[in-house]
Structures are given as C-alpha cells and as structure tokens.
C-alpha atoms as a PDB file:
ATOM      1  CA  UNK A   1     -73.142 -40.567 -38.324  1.00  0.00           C
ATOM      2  CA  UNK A   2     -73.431 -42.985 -41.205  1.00  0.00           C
ATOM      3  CA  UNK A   3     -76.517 -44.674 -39.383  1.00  0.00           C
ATOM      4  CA  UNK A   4     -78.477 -41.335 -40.238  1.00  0.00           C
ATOM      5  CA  UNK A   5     -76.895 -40.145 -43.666  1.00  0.00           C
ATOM      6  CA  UNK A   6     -78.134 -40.580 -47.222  1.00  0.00           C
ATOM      7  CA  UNK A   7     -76.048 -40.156 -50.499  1.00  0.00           C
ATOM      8  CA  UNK A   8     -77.675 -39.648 -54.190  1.00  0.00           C
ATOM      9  CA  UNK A   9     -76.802 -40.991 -57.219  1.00  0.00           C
ATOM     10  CA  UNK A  10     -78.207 -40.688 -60.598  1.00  0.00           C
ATOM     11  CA  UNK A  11     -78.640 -40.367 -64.209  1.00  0.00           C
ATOM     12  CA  UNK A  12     -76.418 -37.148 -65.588  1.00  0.00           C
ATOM     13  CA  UNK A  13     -79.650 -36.672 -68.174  1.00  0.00           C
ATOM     14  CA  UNK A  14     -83.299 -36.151 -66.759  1.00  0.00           C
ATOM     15  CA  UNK A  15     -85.904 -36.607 -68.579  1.00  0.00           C
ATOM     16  CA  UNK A  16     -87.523 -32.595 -68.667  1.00  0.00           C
ATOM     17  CA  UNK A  17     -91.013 -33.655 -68.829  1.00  0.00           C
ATOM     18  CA  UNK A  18     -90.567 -35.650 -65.918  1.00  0.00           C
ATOM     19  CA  UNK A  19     -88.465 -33.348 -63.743  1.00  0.00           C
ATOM     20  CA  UNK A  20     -91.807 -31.924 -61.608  1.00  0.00           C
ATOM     21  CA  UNK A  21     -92.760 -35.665 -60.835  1.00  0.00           C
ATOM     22  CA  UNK A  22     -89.133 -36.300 -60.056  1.00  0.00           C
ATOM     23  CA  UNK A  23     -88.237 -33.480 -57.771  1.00  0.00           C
ATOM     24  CA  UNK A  24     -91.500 -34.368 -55.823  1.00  0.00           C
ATOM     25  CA  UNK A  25     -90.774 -37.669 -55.275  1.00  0.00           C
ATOM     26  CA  UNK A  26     -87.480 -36.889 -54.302  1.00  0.00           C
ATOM     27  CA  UNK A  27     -88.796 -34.288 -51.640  1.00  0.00           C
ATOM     28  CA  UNK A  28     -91.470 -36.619 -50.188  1.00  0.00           C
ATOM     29  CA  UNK A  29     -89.153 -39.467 -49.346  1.00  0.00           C
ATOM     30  CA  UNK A  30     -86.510 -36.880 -48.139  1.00  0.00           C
ATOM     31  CA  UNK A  31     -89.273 -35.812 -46.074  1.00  0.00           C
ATOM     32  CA  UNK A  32     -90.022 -39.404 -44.654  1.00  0.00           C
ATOM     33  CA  UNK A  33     -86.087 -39.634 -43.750  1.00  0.00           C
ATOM     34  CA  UNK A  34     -86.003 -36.594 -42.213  1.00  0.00           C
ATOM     35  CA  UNK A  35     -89.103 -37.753 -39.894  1.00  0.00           C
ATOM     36  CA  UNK A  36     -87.079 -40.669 -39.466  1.00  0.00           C
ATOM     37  CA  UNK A  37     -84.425 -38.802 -37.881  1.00  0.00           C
ATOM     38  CA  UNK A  38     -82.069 -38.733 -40.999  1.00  0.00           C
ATOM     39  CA  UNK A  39     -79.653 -35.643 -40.655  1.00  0.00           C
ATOM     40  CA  UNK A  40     -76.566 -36.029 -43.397  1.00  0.00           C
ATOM     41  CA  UNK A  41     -77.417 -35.671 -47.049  1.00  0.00           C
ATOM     42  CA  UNK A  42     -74.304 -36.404 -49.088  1.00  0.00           C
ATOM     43  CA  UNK A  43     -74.297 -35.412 -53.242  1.00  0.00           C
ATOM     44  CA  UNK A  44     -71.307 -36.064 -55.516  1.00  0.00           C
ATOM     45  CA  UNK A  45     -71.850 -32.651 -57.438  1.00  0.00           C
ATOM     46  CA  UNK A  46     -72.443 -33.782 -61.005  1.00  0.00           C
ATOM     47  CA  UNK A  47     -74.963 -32.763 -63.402  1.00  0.00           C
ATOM     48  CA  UNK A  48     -78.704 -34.110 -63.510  1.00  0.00           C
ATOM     49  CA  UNK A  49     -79.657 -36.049 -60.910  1.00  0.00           C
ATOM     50  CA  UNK A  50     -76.976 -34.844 -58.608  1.00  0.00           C
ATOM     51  CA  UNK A  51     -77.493 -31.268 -58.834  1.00  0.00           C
ATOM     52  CA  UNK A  52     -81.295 -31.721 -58.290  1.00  0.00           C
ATOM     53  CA  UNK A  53     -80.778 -33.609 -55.200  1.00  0.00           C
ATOM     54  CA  UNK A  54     -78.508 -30.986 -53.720  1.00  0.00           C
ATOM     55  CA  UNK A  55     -81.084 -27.985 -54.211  1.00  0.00           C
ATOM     56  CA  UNK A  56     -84.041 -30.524 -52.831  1.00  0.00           C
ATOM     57  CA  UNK A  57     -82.098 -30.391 -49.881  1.00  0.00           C
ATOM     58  CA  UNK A  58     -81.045 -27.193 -49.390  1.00  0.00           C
ATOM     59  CA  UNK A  59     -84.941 -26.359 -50.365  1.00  0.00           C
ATOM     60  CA  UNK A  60     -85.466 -28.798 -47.303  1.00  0.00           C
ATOM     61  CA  UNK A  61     -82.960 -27.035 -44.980  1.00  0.00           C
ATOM     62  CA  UNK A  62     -85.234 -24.116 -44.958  1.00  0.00           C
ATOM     63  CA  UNK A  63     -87.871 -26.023 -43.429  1.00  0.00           C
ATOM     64  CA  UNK A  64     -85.766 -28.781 -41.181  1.00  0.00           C
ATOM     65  CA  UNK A  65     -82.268 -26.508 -39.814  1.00  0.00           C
ATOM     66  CA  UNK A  66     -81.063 -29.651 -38.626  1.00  0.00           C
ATOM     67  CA  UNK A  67     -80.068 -31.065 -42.299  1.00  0.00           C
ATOM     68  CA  UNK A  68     -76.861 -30.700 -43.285  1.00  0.00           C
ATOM     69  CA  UNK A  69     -76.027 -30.892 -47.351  1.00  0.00           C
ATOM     70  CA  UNK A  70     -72.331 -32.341 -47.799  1.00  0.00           C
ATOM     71  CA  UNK A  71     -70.783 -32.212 -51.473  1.00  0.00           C
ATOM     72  CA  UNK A  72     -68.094 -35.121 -51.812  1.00  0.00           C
ATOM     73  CA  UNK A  73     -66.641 -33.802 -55.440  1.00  0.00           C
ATOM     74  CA  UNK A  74     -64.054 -36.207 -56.904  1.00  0.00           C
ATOM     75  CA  UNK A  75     -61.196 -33.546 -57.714  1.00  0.00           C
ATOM     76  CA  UNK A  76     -60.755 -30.038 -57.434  1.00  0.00           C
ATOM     77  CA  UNK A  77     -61.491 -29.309 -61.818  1.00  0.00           C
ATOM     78  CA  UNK A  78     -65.237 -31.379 -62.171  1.00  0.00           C
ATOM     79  CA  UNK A  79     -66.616 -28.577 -63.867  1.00  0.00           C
ATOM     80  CA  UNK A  80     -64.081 -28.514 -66.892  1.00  0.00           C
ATOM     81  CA  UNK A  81     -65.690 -28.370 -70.136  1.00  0.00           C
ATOM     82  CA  UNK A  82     -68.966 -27.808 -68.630  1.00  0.00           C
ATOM     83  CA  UNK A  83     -71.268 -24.846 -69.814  1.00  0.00           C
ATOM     84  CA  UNK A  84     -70.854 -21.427 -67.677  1.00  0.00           C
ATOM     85  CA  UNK A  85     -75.348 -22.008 -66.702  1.00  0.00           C
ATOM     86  CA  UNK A  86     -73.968 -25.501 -64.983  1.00  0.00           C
ATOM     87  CA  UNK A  87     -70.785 -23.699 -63.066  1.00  0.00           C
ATOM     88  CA  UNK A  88     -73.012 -21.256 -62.202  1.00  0.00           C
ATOM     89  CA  UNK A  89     -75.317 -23.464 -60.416  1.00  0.00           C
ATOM     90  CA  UNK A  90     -72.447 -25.743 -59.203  1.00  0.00           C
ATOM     91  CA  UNK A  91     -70.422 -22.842 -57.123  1.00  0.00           C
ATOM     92  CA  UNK A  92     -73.724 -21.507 -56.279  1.00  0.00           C
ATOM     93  CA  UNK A  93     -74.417 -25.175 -54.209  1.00  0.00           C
ATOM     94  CA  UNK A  94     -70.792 -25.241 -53.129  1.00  0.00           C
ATOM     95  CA  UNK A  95     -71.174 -21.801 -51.743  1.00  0.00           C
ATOM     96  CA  UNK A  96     -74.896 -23.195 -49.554  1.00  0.00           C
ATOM     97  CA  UNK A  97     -73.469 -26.360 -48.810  1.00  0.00           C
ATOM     98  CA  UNK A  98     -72.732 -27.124 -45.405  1.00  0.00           C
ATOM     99  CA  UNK A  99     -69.611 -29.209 -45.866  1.00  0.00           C
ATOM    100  CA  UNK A 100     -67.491 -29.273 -49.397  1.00  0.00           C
ATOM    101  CA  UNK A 101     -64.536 -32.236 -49.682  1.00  0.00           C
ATOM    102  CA  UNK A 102     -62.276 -33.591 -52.223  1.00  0.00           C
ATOM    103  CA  UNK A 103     -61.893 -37.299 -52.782  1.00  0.00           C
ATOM    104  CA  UNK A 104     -58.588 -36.663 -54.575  1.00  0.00           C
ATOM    105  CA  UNK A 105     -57.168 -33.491 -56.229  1.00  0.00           C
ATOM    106  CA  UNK A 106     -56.774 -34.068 -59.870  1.00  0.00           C
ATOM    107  CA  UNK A 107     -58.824 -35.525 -62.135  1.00  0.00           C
ATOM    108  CA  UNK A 108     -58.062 -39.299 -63.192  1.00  0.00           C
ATOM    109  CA  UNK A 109     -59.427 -42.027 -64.379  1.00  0.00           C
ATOM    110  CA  UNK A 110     -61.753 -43.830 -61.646  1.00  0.00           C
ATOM    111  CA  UNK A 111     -61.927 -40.832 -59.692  1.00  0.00           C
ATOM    112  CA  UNK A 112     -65.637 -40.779 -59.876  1.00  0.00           C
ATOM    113  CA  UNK A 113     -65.887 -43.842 -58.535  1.00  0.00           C
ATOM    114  CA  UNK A 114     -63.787 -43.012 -55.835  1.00  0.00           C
ATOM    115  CA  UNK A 115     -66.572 -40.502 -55.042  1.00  0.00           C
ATOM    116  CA  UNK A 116     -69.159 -42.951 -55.266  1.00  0.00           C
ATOM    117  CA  UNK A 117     -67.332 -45.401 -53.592  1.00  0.00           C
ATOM    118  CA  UNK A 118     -66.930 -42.373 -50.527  1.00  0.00           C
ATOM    119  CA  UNK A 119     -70.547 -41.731 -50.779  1.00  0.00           C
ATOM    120  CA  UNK A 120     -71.959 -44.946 -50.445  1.00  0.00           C
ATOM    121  CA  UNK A 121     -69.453 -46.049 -47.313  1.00  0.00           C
ATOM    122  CA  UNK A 122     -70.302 -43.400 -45.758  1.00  0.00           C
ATOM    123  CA  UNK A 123     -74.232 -44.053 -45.881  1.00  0.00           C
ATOM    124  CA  UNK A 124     -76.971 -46.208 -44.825  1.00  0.00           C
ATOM    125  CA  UNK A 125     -79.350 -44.822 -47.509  1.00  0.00           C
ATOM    126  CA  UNK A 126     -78.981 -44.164 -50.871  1.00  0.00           C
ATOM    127  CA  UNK A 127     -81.495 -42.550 -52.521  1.00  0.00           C
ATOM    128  CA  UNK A 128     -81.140 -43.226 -56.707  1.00  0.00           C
ATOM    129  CA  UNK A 129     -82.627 -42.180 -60.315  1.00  0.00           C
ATOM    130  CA  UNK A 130     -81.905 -45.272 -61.737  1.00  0.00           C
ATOM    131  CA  UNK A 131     -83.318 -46.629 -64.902  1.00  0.00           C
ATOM    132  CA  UNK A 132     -80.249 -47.886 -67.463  1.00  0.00           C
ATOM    133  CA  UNK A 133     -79.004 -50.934 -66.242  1.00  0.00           C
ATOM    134  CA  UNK A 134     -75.562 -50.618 -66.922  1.00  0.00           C
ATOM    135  CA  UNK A 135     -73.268 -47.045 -66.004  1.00  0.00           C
ATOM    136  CA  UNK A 136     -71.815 -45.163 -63.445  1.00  0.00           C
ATOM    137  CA  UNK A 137     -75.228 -45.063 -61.406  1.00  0.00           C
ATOM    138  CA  UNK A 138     -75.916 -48.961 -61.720  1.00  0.00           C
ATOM    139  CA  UNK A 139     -72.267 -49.607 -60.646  1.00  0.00           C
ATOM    140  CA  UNK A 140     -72.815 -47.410 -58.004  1.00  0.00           C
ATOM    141  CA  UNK A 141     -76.650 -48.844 -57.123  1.00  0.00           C
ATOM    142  CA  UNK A 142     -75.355 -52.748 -57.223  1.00  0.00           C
ATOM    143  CA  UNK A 143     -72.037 -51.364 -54.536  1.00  0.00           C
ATOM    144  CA  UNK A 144     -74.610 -49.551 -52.577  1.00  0.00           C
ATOM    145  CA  UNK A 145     -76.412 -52.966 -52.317  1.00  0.00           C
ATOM    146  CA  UNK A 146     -73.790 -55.254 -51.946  1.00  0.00           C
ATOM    147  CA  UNK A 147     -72.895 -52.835 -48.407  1.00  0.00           C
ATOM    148  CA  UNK A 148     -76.296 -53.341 -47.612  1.00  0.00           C
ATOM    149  CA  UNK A 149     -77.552 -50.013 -47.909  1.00  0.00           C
ATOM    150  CA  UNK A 150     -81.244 -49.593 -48.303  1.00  0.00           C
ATOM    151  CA  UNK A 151     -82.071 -48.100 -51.978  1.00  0.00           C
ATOM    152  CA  UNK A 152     -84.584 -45.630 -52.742  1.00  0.00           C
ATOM    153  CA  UNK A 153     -85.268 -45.554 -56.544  1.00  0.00           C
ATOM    154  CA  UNK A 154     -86.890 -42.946 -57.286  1.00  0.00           C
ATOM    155  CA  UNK A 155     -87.941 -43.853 -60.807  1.00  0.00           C
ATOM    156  CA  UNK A 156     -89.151 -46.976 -59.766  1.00  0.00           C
ATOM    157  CA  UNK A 157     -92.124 -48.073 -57.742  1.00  0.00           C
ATOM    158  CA  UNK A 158     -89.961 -48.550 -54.773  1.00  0.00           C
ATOM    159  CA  UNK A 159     -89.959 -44.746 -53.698  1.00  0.00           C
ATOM    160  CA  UNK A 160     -93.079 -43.388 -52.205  1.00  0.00           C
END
C-alpha cells in the first residue's frame, strides 16, 4: 500500500490570491498520480494547506471511485481554539473521508510530528506547499526526503 499512497503537507496560511493557481496545481499532479496508479491520499487535518488537499481529493473521488482520502489527525481535540467556519469544514471532511485515525489521544507536545512522522512512513509521495525554509512543513519536507520519498512542491517549479 505505501508504494501507491501520497501524504500532504503544507503551510497553515495560503496566500488568497494564489489559492486558484494552487488548488489547480494541486489537482493536475493528483491527476498524473492517479494515472499512475496512485490510490491512498493521506492528509493530517490542519488548516491551509491541509484542508485544501483533503477537498482536492474528495473533489477527485467523484471522478476516480478508486481514491481513497485517509485523515491521520494527531489527537482526538485538533480543533481547540479554532473558529466554528474551520470545525465546520473539518467534521464536514472527517464525515467524507474514507478512513479517520488517531496518532495518539491527547494533545502533547510533538504530537504533530508524530502525525507527520505517520504520514510520511506511510508514503512514497509527498506532495508539499512549501516555501519558508524552516517549520513544521520543512521539518516534515527534509524527513520526507531523507526516507526517500519523491516530493512534489507545489509552489515550486518542481510540480507540473
């Protein structure tokens, strides 16, 4: 299964002019994988980059059945603090996704990284919005490497 799974990671904060040009790059190298014979598409449920990769590919499933969107969501509380538009939107991807599980129950320090961490060994792709050099999504773009997954930036002239 990992031979023919993705996972996403990416910047929390979009840029909103750019979000068209981003979601469409994001579909047309989903596309490709999916040609390729890519089935598992694994998000880590945060905001930005996250969220917009999970509705790509439930947008996708519509076309291609055979996907299958799997949330791995660090603990059982991510959405605390977060405005009621974002929960919305998070239980509403829960709720389409085809497979929902828990790296650990509570929240604690490093337990997004646990997710990533899950993600990424779990992959052979790992399609990014990466453009800081430092973070969560560079840490998790330099592991993804260093396991020898192939990246996909998508906000850099490696995507299509």
């Amino acid at each position: 299964m990992r031979s023919k799974t993705v996972c996403f990671t990416g910047h929390r904060e979009l840029p909103t002019d750019d979000l068209p040009e981003i979601s469409k790059r994001l579909e047309d190298n989903l596309v490709k994988l999916i040609e390729q014979g890519y089935r598992y598409f694994g998000a880590g449920g945060a905001l930005g980059f996250d969220t917009l990769a999970a509705q790509v590919v439930l947008l996708l499933r519509e076309r291609y059945p055979q996907i299958r969107l799997i949330l791995v969501l660090p603990c059982l509380n991510q959405t605390r603090g977060w405005p009621q538009e974002n929960i919305d939107t998070y239980e509403e991807i829960k709720r389409c996704a085809d497979k929902v599980t828990y790296t650990s129950e509570h929240y604690f320090r490093g337990c997004m990284q646990k997710r990533n961490r899950h993600l990424v060994d779990n992959s052979s792709v790992c399609i990014c919005y990466l453009t800081k050099p430092t973070g969560g999504t560079a840490y998790t773009v330099d592991y993804a490497r260093r396991r020898g997954l192939r990246i996909i930036n998508i906000a850099g002239p490696d995507s299509l």
